[in-house]
N, C-alpha and C. Protein backbone atom coordinates (compact mmCIF):
# COMPACT_ATOMS: atom_id res chain seq x y z
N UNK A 1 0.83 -1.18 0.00
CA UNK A 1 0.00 0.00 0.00
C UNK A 1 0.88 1.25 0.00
N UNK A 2 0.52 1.95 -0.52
CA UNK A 2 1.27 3.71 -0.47
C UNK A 2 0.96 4.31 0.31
N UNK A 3 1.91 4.64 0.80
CA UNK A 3 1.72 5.93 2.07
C UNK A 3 2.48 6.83 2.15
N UNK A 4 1.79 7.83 2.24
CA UNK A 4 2.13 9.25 2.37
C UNK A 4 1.97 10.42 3.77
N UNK A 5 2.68 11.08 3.85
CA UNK A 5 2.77 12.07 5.17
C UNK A 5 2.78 13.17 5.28
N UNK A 6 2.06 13.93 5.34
CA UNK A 6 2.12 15.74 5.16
C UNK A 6 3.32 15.92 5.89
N UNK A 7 3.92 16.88 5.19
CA UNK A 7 4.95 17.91 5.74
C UNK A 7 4.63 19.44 5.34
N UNK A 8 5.39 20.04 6.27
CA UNK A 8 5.43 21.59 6.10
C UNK A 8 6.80 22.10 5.83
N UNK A 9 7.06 22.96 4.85
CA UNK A 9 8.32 23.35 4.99
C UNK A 9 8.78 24.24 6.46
N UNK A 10 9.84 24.52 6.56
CA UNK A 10 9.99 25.63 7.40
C UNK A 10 11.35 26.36 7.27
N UNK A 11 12.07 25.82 7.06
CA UNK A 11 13.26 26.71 6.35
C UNK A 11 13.98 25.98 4.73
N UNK A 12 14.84 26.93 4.06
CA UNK A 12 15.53 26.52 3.09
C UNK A 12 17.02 27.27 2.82
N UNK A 13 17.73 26.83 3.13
CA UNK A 13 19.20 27.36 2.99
C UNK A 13 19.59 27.10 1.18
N UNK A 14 20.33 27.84 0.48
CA UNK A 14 21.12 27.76 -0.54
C UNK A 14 22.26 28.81 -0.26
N UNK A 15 23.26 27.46 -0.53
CA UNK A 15 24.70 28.29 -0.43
C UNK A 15 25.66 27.46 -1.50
N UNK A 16 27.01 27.41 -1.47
CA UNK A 16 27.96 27.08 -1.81
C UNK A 16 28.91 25.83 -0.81
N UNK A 17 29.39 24.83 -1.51
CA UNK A 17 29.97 24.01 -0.48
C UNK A 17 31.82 24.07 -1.32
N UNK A 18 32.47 23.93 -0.06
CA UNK A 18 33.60 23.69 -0.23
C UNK A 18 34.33 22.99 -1.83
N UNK A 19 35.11 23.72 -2.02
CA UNK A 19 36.20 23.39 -3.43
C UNK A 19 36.98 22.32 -2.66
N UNK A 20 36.55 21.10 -3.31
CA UNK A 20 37.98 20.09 -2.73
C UNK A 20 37.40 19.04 -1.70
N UNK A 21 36.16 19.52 -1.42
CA UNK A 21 35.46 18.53 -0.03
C UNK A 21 35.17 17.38 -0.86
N UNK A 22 34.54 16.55 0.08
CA UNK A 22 33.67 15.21 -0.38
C UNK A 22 32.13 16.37 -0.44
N UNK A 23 31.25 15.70 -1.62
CA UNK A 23 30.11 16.50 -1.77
C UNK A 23 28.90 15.82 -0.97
N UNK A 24 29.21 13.95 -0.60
CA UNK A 24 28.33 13.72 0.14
C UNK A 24 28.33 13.78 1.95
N UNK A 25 29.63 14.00 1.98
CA UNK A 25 29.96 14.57 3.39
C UNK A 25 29.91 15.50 3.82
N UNK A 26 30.28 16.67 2.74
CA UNK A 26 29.51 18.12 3.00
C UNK A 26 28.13 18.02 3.32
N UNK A 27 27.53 17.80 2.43
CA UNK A 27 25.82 17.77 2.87
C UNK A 27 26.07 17.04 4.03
N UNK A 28 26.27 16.16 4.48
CA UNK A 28 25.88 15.11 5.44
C UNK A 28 26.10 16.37 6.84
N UNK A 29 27.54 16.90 6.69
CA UNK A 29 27.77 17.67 7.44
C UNK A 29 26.79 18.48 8.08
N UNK A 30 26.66 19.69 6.81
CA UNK A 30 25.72 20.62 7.03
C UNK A 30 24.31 20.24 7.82
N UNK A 31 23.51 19.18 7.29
CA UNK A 31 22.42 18.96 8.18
C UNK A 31 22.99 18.27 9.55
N UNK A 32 24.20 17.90 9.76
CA UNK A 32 24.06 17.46 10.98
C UNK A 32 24.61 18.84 12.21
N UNK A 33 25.36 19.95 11.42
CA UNK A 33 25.30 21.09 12.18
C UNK A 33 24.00 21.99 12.01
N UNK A 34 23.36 22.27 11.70
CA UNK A 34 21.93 22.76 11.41
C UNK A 34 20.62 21.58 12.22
N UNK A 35 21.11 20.65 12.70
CA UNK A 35 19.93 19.68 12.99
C UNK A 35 19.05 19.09 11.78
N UNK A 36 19.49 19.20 10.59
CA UNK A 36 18.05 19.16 10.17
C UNK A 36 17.81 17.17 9.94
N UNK A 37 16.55 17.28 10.26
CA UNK A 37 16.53 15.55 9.96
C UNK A 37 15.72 15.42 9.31
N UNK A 38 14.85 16.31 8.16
CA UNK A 38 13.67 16.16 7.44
C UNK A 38 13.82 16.94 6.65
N UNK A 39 14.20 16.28 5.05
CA UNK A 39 14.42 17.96 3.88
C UNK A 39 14.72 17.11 2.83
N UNK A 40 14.83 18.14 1.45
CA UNK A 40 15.21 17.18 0.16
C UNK A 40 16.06 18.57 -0.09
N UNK A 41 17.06 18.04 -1.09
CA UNK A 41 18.14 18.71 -1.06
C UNK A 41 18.02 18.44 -2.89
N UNK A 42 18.75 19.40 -3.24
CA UNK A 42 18.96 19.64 -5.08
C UNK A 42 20.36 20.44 -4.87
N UNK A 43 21.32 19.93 -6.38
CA UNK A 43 22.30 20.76 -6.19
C UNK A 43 22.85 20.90 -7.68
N UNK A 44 23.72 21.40 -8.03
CA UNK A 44 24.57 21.51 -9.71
C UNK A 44 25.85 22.10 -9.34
N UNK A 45 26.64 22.04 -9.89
CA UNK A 45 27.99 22.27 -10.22
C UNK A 45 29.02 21.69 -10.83
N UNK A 46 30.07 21.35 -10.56
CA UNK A 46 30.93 20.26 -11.27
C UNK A 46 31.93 19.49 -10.06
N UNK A 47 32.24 18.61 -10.63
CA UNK A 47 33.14 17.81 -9.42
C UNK A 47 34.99 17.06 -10.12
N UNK A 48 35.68 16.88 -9.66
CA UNK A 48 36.87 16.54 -10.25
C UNK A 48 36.84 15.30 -10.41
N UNK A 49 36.16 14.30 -9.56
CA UNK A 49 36.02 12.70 -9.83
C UNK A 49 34.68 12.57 -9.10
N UNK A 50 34.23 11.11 -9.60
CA UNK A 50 32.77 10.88 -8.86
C UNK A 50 33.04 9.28 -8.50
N UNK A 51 32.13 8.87 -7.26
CA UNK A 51 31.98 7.53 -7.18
C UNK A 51 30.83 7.54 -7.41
N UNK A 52 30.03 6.31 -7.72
CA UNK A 52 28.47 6.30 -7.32
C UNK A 52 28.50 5.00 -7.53
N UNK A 53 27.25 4.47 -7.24
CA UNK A 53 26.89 3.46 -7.01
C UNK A 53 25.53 2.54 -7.54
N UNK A 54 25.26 1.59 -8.09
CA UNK A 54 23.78 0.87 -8.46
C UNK A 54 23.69 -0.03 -7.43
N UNK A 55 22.69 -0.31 -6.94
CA UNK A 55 21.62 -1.28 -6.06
C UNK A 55 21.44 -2.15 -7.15
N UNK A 56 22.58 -3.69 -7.00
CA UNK A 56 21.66 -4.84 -7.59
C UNK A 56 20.80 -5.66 -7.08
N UNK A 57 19.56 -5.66 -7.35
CA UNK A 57 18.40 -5.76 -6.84
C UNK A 57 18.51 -7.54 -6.98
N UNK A 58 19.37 -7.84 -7.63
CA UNK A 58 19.66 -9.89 -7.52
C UNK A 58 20.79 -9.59 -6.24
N UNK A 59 21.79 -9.19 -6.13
CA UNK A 59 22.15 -9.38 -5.52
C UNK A 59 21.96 -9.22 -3.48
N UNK A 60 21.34 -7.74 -4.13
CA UNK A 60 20.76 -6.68 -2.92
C UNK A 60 22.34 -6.22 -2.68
N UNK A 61 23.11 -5.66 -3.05
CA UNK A 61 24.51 -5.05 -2.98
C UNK A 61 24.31 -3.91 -3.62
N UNK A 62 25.48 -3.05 -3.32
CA UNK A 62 25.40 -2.05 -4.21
C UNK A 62 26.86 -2.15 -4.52
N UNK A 63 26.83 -2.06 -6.01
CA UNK A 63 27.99 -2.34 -6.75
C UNK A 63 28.65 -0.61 -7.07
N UNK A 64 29.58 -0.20 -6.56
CA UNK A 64 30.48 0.82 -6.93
C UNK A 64 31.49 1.16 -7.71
N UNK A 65 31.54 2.79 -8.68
CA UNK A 65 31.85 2.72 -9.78
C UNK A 65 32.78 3.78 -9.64
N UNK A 66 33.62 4.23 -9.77
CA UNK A 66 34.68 5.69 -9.98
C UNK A 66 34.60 5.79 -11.07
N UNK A 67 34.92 7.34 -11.06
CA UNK A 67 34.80 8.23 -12.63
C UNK A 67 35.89 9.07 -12.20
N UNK A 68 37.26 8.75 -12.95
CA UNK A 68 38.58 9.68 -12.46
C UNK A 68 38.65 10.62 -13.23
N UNK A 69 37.39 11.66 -13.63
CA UNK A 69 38.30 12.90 -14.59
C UNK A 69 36.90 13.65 -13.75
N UNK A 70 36.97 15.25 -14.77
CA UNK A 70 36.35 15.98 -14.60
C UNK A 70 34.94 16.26 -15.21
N UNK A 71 33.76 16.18 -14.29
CA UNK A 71 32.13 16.22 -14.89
C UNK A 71 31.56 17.43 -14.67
N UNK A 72 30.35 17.51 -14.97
CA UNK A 72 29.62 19.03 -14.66
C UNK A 72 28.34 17.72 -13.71
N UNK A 73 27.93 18.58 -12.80
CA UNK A 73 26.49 18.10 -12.33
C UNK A 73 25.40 18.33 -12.87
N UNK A 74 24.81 17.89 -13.37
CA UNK A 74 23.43 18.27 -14.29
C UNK A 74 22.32 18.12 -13.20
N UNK A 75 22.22 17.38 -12.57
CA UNK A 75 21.71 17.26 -11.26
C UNK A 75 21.74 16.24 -10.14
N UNK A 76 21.37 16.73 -8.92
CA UNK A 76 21.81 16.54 -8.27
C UNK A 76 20.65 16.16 -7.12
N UNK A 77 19.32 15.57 -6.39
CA UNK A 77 18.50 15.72 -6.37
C UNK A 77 18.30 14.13 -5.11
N UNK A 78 17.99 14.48 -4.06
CA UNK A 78 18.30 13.84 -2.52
C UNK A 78 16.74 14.14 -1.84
N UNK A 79 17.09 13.33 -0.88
CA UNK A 79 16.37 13.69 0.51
C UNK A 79 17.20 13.87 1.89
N UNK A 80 16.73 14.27 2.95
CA UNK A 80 17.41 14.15 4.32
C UNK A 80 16.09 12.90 4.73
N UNK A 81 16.65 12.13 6.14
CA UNK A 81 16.08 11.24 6.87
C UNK A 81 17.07 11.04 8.20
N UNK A 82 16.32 10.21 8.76
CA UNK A 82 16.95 9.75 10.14
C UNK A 82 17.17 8.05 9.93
N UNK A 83 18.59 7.83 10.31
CA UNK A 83 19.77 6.56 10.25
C UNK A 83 19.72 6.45 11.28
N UNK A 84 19.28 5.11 12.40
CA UNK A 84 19.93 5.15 13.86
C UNK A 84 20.68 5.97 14.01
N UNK A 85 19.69 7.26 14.28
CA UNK A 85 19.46 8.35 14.98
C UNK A 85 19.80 9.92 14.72
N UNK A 86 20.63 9.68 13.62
CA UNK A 86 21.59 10.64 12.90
C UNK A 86 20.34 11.17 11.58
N UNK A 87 21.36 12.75 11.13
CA UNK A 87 20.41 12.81 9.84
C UNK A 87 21.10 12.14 8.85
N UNK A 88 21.06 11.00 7.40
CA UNK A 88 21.70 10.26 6.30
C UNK A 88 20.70 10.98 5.17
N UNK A 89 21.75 11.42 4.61
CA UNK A 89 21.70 11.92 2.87
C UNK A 89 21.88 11.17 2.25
N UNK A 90 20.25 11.14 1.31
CA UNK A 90 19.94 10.02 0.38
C UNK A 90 20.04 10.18 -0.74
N UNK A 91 21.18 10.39 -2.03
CA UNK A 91 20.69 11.20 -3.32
C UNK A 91 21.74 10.52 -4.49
N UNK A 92 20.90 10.91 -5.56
CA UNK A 92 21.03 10.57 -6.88
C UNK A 92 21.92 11.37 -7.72
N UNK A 93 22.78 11.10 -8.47
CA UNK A 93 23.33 12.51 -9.34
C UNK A 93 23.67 12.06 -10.39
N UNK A 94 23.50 12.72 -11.66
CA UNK A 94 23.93 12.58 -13.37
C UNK A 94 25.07 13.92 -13.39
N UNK A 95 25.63 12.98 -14.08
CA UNK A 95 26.48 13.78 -14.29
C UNK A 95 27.24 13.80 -15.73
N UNK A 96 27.59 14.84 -16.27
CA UNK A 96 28.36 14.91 -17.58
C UNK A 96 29.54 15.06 -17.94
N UNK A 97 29.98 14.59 -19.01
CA UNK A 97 31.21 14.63 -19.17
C UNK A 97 31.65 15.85 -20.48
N UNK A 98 32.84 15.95 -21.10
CA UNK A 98 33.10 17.19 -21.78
C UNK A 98 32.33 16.90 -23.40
N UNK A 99 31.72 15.90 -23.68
CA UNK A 99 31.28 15.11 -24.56
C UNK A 99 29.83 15.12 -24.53
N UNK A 100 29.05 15.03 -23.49
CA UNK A 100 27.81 15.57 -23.02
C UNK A 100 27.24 13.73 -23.01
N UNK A 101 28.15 12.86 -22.67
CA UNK A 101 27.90 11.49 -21.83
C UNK A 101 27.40 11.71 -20.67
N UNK A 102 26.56 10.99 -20.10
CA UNK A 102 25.75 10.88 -18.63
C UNK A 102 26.39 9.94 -17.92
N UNK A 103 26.57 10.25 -16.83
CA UNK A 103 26.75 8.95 -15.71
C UNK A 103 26.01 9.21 -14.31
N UNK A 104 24.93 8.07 -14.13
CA UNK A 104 24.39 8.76 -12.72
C UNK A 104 24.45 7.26 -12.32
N UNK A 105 23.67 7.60 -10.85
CA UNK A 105 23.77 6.90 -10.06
C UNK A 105 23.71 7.46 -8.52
N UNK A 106 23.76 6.73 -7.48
CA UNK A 106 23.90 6.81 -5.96
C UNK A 106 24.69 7.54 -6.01
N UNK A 107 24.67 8.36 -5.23
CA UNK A 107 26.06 9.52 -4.86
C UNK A 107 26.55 8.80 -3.39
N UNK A 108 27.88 8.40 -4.13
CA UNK A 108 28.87 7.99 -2.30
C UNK A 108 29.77 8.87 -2.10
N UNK A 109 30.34 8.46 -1.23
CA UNK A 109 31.67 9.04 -0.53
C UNK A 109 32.73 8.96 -1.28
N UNK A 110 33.69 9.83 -1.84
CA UNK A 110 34.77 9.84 -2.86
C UNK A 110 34.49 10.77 -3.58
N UNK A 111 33.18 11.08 -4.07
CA UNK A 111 32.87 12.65 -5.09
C UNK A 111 33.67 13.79 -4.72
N UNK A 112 34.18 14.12 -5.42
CA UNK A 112 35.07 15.04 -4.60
C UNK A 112 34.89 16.59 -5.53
N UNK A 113 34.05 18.03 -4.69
CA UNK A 113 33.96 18.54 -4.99
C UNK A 113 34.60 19.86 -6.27
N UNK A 114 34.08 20.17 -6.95
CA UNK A 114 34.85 21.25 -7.67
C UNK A 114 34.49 22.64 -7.59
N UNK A 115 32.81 22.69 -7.76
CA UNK A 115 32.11 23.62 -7.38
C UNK A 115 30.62 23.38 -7.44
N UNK A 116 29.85 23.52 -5.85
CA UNK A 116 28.87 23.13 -5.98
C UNK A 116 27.63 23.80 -5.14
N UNK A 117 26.40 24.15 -5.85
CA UNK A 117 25.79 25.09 -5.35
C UNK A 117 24.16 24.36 -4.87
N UNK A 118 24.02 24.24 -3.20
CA UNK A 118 23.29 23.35 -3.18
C UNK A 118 22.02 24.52 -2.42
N UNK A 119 21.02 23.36 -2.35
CA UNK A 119 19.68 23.87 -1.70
C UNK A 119 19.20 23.23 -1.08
N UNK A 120 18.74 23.24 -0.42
CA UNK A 120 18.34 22.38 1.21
C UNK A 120 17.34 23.15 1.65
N UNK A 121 16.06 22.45 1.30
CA UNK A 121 14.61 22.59 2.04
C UNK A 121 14.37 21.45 3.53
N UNK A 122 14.15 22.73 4.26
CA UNK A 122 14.05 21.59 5.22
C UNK A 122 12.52 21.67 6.27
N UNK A 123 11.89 20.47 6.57
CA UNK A 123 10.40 20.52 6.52
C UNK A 123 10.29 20.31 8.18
N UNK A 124 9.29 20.24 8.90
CA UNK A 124 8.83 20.00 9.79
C UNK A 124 7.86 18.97 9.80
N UNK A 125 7.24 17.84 10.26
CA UNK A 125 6.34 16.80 10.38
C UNK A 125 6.58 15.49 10.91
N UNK A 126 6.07 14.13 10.89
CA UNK A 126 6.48 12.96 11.40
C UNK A 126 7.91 12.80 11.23
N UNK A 127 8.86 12.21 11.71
CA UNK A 127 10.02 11.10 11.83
C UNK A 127 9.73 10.36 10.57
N UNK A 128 10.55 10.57 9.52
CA UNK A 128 10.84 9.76 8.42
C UNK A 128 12.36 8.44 8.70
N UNK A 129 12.43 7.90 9.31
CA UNK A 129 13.69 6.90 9.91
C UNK A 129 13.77 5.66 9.37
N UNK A 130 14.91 5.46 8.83
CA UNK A 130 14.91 4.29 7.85
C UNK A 130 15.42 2.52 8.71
N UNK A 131 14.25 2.31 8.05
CA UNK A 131 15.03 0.55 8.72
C UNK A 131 14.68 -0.56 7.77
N UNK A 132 15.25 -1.27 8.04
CA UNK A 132 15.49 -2.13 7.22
C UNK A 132 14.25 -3.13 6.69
N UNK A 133 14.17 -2.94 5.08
CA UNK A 133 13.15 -3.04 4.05
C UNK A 133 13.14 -4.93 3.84
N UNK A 134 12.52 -6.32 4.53
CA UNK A 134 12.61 -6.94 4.12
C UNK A 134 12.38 -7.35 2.36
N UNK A 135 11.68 -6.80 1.41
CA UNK A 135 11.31 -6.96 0.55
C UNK A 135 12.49 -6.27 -0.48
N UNK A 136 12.82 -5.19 -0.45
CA UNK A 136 13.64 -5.03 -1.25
C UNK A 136 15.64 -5.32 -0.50
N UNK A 137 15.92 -5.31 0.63
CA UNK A 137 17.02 -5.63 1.17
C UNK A 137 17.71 -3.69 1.83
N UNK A 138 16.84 -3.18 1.24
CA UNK A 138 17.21 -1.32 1.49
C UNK A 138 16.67 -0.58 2.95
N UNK A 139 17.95 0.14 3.20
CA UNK A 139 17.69 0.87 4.18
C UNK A 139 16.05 2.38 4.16
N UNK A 140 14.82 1.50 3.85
CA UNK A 140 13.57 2.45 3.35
C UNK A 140 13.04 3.03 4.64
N UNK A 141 12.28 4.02 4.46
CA UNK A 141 11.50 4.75 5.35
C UNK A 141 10.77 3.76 5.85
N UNK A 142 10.47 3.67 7.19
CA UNK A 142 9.79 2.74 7.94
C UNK A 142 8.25 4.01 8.11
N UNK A 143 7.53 3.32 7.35
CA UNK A 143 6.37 4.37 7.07
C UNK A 143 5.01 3.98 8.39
N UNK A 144 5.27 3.36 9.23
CA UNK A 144 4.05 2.66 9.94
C UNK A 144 5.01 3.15 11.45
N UNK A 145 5.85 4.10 11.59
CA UNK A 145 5.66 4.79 12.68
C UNK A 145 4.87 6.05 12.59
């Protein structure tokens, strides 16, 4: 069954993140100095290398990929949630190359920033907290708290 949860916004930050950082540790950062544990996040810029990642759904793994040159972000497009207990940034990114090739996927740890201009809506409403999805093997919103 589908289920859904009103939220309200209540704030939205857009700024700039660090030249040279990790881009999913920046974010991760930022909401965990701001508190925020409920928000979807969008971002663009470019990055010097990318990792990301596919969910094989035979395996239930997620298989990881490096991209060692330089991309533009075409987008960039997440949620915030709560991880035993913490806020975890959940997001997707395509990205291009000087050729105008795509590569997306899971955004992990290793992206390593070049320049990146993000936005972070962040909402007020229920505890969105992820636990563990027997059916697909994924860390999903546990929607029946």
């Amino acid at each position: 069954m589908t289920t859904l949860k009103k939220v309200k916004p209540i704030e939205t930050y857009m700024g700039r993140l660090r030249h040279g950082g990790d881009l999913l540790e920046e974010i991760t950062d930022f909401c965990i100095r701001e508190k925020i544990r409920l928000a979807r996040i969008e971002a663009l810029g470019a990055v010097q290398k990318a990792r990301l990642g596919y969910y094989n759904q035979e395996t239930r793994e997620y298989q990881f990929f490096d991209l060692q040159r330089r991309l533009e972000i075409t987008k960039l497009t997440g949620n915030v949630s709560v991880r035993d207990g913490s806020p975890m940034v959940h997001a997707h990114v395509t990205l291009a190359d000087d050729e105008g090739k795509c590569f997306g996927g899971h955004l992990a740890q290793g992206t390593v920033i070049f320049a990146c201009e993000l936005i972070v809506q962040a909402f007020k409403g229920p505890l969105f907290e992820r636990g563990y999805d027997e059916d697909t093997g994924l860390p999903l919103w546990d929607m029946e708290q």
